[in-house]
C-alpha atoms as a PDB file:
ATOM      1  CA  UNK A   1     -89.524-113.723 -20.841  1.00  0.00           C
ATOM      2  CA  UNK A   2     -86.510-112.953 -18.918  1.00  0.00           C
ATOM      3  CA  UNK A   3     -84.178-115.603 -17.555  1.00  0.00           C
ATOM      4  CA  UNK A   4     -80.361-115.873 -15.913  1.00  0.00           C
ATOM      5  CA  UNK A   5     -77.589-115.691 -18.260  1.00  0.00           C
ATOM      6  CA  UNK A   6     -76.331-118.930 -16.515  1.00  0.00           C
ATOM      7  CA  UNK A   7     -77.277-120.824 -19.052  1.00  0.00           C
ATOM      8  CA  UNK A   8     -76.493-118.491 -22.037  1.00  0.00           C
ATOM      9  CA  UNK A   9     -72.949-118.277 -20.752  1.00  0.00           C
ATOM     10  CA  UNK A  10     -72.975-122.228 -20.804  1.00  0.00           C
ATOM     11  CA  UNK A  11     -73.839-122.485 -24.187  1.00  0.00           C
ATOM     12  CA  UNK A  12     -71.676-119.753 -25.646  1.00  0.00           C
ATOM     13  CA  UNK A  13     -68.525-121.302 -23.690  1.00  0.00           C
ATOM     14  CA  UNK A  14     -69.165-124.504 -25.431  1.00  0.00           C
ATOM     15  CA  UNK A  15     -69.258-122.847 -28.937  1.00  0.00           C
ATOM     16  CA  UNK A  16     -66.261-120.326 -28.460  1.00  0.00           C
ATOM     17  CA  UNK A  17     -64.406-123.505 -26.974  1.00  0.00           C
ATOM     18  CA  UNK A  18     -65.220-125.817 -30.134  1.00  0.00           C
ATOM     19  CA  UNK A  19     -64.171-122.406 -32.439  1.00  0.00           C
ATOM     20  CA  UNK A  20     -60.942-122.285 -29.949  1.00  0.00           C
ATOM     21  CA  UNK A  21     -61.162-118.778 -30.109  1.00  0.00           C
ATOM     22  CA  UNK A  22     -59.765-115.135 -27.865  1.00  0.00           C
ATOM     23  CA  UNK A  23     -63.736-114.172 -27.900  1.00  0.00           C
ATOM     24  CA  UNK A  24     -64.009-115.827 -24.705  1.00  0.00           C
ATOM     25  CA  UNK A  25     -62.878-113.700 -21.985  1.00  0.00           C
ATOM     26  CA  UNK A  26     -64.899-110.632 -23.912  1.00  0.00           C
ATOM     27  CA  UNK A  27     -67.817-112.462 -23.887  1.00  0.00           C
ATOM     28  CA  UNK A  28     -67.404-113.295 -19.750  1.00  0.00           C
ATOM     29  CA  UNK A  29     -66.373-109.670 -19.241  1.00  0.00           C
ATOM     30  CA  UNK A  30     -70.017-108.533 -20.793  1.00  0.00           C
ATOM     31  CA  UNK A  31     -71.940-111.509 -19.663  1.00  0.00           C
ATOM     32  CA  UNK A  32     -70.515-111.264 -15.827  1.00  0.00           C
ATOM     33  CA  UNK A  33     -72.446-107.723 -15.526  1.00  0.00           C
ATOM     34  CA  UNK A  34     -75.729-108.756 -17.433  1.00  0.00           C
ATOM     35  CA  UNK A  35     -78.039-109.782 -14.738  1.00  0.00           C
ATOM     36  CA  UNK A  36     -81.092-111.158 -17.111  1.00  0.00           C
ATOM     37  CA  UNK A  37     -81.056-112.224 -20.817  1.00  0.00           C
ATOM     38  CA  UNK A  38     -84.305-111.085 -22.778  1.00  0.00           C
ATOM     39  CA  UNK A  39     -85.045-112.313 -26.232  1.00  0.00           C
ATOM     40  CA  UNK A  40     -83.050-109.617 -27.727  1.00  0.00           C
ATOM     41  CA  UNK A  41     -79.595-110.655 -26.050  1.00  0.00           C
ATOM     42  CA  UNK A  42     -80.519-114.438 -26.748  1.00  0.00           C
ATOM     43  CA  UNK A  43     -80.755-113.707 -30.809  1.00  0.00           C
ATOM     44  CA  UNK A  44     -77.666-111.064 -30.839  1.00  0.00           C
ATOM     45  CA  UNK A  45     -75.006-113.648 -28.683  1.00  0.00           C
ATOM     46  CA  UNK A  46     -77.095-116.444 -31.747  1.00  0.00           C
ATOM     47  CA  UNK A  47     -75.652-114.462 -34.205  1.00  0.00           C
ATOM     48  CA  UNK A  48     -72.104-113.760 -32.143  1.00  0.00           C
ATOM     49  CA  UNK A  49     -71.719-117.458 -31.727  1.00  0.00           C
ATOM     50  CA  UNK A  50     -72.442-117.822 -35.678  1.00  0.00           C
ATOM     51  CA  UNK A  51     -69.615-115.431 -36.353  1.00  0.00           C
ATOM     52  CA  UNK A  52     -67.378-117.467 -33.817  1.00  0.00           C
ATOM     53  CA  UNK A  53     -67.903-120.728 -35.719  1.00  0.00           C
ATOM     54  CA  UNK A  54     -66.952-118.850 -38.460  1.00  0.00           C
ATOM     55  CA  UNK A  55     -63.876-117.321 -37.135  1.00  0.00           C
ATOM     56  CA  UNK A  56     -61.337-120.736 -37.520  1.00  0.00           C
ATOM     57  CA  UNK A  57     -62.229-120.776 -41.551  1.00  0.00           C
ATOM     58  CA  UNK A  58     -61.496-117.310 -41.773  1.00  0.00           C
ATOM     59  CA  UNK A  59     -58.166-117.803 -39.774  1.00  0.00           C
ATOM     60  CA  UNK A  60     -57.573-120.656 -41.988  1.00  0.00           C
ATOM     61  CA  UNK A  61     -58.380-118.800 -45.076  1.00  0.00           C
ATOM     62  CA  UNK A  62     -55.686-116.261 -44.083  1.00  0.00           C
ATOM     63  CA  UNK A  63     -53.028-119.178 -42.904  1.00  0.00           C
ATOM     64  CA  UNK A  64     -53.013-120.980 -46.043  1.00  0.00           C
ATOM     65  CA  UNK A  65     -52.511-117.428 -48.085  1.00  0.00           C
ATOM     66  CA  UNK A  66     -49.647-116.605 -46.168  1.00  0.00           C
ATOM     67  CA  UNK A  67     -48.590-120.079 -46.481  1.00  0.00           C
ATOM     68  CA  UNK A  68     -48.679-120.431 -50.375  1.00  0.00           C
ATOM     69  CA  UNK A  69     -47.786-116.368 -50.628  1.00  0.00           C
ATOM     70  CA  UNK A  70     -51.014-116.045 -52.372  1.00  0.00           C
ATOM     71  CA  UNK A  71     -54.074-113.650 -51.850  1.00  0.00           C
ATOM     72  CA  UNK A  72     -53.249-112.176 -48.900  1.00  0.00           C
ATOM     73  CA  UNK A  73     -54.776-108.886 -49.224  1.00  0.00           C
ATOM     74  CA  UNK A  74     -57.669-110.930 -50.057  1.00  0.00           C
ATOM     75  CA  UNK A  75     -57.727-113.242 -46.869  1.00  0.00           C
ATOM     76  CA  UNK A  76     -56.843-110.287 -44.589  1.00  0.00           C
ATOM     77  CA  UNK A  77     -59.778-108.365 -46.039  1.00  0.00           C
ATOM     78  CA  UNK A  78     -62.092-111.384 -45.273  1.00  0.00           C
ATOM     79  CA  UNK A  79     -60.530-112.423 -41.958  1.00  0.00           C
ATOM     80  CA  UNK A  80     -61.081-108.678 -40.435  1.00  0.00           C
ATOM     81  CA  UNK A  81     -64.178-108.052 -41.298  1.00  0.00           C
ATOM     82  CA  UNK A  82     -65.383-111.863 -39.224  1.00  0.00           C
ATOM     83  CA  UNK A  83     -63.717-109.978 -36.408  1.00  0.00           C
ATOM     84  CA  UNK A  84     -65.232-106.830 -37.118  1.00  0.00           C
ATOM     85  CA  UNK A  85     -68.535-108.081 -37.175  1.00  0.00           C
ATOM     86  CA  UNK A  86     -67.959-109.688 -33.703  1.00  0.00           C
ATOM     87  CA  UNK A  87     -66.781-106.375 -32.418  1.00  0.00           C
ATOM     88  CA  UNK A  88     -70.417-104.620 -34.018  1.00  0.00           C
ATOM     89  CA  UNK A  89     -72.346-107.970 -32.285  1.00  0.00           C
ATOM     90  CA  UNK A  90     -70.603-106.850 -29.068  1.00  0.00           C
ATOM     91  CA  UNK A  91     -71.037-103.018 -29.419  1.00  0.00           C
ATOM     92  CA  UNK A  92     -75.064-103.995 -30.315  1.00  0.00           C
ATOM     93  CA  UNK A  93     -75.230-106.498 -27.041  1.00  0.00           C
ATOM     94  CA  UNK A  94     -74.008-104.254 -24.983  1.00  0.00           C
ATOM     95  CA  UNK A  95     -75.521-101.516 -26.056  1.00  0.00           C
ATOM     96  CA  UNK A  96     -79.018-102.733 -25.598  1.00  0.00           C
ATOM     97  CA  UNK A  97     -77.995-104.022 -21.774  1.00  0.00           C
ATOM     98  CA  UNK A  98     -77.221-100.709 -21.207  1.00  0.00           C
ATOM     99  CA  UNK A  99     -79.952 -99.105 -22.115  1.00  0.00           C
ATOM    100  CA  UNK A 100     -82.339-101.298 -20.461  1.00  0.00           C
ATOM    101  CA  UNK A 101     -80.894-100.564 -16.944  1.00  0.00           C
ATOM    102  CA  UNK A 102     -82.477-103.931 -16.047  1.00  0.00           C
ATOM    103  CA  UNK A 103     -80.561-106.297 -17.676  1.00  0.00           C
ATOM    104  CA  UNK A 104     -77.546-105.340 -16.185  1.00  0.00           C
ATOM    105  CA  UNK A 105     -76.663-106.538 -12.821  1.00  0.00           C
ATOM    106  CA  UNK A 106     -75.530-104.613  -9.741  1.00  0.00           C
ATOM    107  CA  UNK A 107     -71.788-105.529  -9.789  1.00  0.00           C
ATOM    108  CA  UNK A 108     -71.488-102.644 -12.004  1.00  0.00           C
ATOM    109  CA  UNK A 109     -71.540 -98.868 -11.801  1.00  0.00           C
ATOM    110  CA  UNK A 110     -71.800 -96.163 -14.488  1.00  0.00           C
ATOM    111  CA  UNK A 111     -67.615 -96.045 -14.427  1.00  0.00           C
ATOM    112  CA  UNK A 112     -67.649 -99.450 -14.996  1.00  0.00           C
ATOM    113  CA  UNK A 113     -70.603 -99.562 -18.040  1.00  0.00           C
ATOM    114  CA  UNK A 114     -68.387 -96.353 -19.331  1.00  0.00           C
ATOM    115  CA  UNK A 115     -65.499 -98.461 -19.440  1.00  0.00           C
ATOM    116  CA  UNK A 116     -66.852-101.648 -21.466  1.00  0.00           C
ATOM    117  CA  UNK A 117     -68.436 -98.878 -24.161  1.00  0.00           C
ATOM    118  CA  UNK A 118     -65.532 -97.205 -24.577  1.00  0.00           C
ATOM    119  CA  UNK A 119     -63.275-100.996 -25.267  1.00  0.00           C
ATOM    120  CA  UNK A 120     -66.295-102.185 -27.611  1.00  0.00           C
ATOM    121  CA  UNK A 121     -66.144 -99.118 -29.797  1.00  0.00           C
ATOM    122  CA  UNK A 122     -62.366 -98.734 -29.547  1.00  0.00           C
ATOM    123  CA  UNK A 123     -62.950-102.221 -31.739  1.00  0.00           C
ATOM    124  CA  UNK A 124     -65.140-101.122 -33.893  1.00  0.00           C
ATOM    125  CA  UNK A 125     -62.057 -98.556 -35.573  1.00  0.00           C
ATOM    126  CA  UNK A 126     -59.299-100.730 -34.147  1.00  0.00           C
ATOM    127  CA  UNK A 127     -60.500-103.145 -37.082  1.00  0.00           C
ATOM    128  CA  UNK A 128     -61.493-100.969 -39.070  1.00  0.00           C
ATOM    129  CA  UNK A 129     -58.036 -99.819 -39.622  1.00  0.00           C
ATOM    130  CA  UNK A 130     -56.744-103.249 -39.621  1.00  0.00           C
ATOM    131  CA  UNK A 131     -58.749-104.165 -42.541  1.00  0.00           C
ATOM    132  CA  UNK A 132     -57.883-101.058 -44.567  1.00  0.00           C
ATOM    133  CA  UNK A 133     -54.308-101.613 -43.574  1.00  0.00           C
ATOM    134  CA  UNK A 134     -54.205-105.196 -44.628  1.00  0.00           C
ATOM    135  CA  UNK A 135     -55.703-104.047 -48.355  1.00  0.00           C
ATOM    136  CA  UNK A 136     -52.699-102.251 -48.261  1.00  0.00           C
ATOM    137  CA  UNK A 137     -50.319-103.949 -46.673  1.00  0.00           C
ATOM    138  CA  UNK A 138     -51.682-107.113 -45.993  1.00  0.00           C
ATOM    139  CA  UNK A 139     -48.508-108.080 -43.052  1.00  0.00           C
ATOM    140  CA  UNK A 140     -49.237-104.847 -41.695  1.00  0.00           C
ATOM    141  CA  UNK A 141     -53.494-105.991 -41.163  1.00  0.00           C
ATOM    142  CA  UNK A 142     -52.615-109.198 -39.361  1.00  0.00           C
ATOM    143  CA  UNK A 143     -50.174-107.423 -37.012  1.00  0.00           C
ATOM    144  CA  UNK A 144     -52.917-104.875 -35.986  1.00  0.00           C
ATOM    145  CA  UNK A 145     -55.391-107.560 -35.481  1.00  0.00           C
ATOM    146  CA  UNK A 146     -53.044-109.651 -33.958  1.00  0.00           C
ATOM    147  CA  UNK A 147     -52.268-106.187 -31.114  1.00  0.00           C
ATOM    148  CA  UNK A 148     -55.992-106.683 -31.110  1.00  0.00           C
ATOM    149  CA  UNK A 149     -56.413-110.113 -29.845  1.00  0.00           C
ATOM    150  CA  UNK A 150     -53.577-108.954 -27.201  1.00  0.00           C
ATOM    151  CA  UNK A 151     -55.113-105.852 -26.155  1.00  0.00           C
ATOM    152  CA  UNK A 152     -58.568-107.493 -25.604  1.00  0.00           C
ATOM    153  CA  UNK A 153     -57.211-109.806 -22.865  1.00  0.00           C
ATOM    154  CA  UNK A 154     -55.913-106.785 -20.643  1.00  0.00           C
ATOM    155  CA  UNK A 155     -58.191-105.722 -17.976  1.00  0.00           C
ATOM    156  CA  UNK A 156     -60.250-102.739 -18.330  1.00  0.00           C
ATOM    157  CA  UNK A 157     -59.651-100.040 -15.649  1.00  0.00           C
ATOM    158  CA  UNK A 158     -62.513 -98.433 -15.253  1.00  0.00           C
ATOM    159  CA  UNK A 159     -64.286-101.926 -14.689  1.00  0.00           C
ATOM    160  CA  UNK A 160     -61.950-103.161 -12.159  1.00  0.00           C
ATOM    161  CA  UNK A 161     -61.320 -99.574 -10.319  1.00  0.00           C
ATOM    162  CA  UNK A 162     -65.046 -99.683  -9.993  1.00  0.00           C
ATOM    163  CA  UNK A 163     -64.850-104.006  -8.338  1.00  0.00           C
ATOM    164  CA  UNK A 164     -62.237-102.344  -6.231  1.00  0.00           C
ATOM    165  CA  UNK A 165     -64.309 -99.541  -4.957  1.00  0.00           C
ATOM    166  CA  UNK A 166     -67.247-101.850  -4.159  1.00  0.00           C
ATOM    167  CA  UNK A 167     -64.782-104.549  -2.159  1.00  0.00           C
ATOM    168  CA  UNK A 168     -63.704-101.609  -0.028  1.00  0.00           C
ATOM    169  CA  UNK A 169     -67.371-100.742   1.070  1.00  0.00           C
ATOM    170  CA  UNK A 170     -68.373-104.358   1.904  1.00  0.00           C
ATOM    171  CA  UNK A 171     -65.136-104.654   4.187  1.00  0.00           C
END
């Protein structure tokens, strides 16, 4: 059974809000352009939200290492790696809207799907590198996840150029 992602959306905004979190405006970015949510997309944003809930400890985890100048590398390798998993839960989402043409809604054209792919795998090394970086040099990991966060909340061109586009026809 299909249904709206209305109430999906709902849901997930109360759990990213409680988890005070930068997942948000990813999550509304994907979620504006799914038109239906199957069973599949209800279990992958379960386990997303999981990971959110899990993402204050983690920053926590990391705070209080800086803090007492103890186990940094550590708490840098376990803080990436909650992101990291967000960015595969997002790749995974997304990928199965995509594929199933149906799920998707019309406010969206190929340019557009191209464009979200391309930022959700960009993640997927973007953190990657963070994580190796902060086993290293465990400042160095936080600063690349922090340019992360950042970089997450710009909009993506190929999405927008494509809203653009279909404002100009309906005018």
């Amino acid at each position: 059974m299909e249904r709206g992602p209305a109430r999906v959306v709902a849901f997930s905004d109360g759990v990213i809000a409680i988890a005070i979190t930068q997942v948000w405006a990813n999550h509304h970015i994907m979620f504006d352009h799914i038109r239906s949510a199957d069973r599949v997309v209800l279990f992958l944003n379960t386990m997303l939200l999981m990971d959110v809930a899990l993402l204050p400890f983690a920053a926590s985890v990391l705070a209080e290492a800086f803090r007492d100048g103890h186990g940094q590398r550590t708490a840098v390798v376990f803080h990436g790696p909650a992101f990291a998993l967000l960015a595969v839960l997002f790749n995974v989402i997304w990928r199965h809207v995509r594929r199933d043409r149906r799920l998707l809604s019309t406010t969206i054209d190929a340019a557009g799907v191209a464009a979200i792919s391309r930022r959700f795998r960009l993640a997927l090394v973007w953190l990657a590198t963070a994580i190796l970086l902060g086993a290293l040099l465990p400042v160095l990991g936080v600063a690349v996840i922090a340019a992360f966060i950042i970089y997450f909340w710009l909009p993506i061109s190929g999405e927008i150029a494509a809203a653009k586009r279909r404002r100009g026809h309906r005018t």
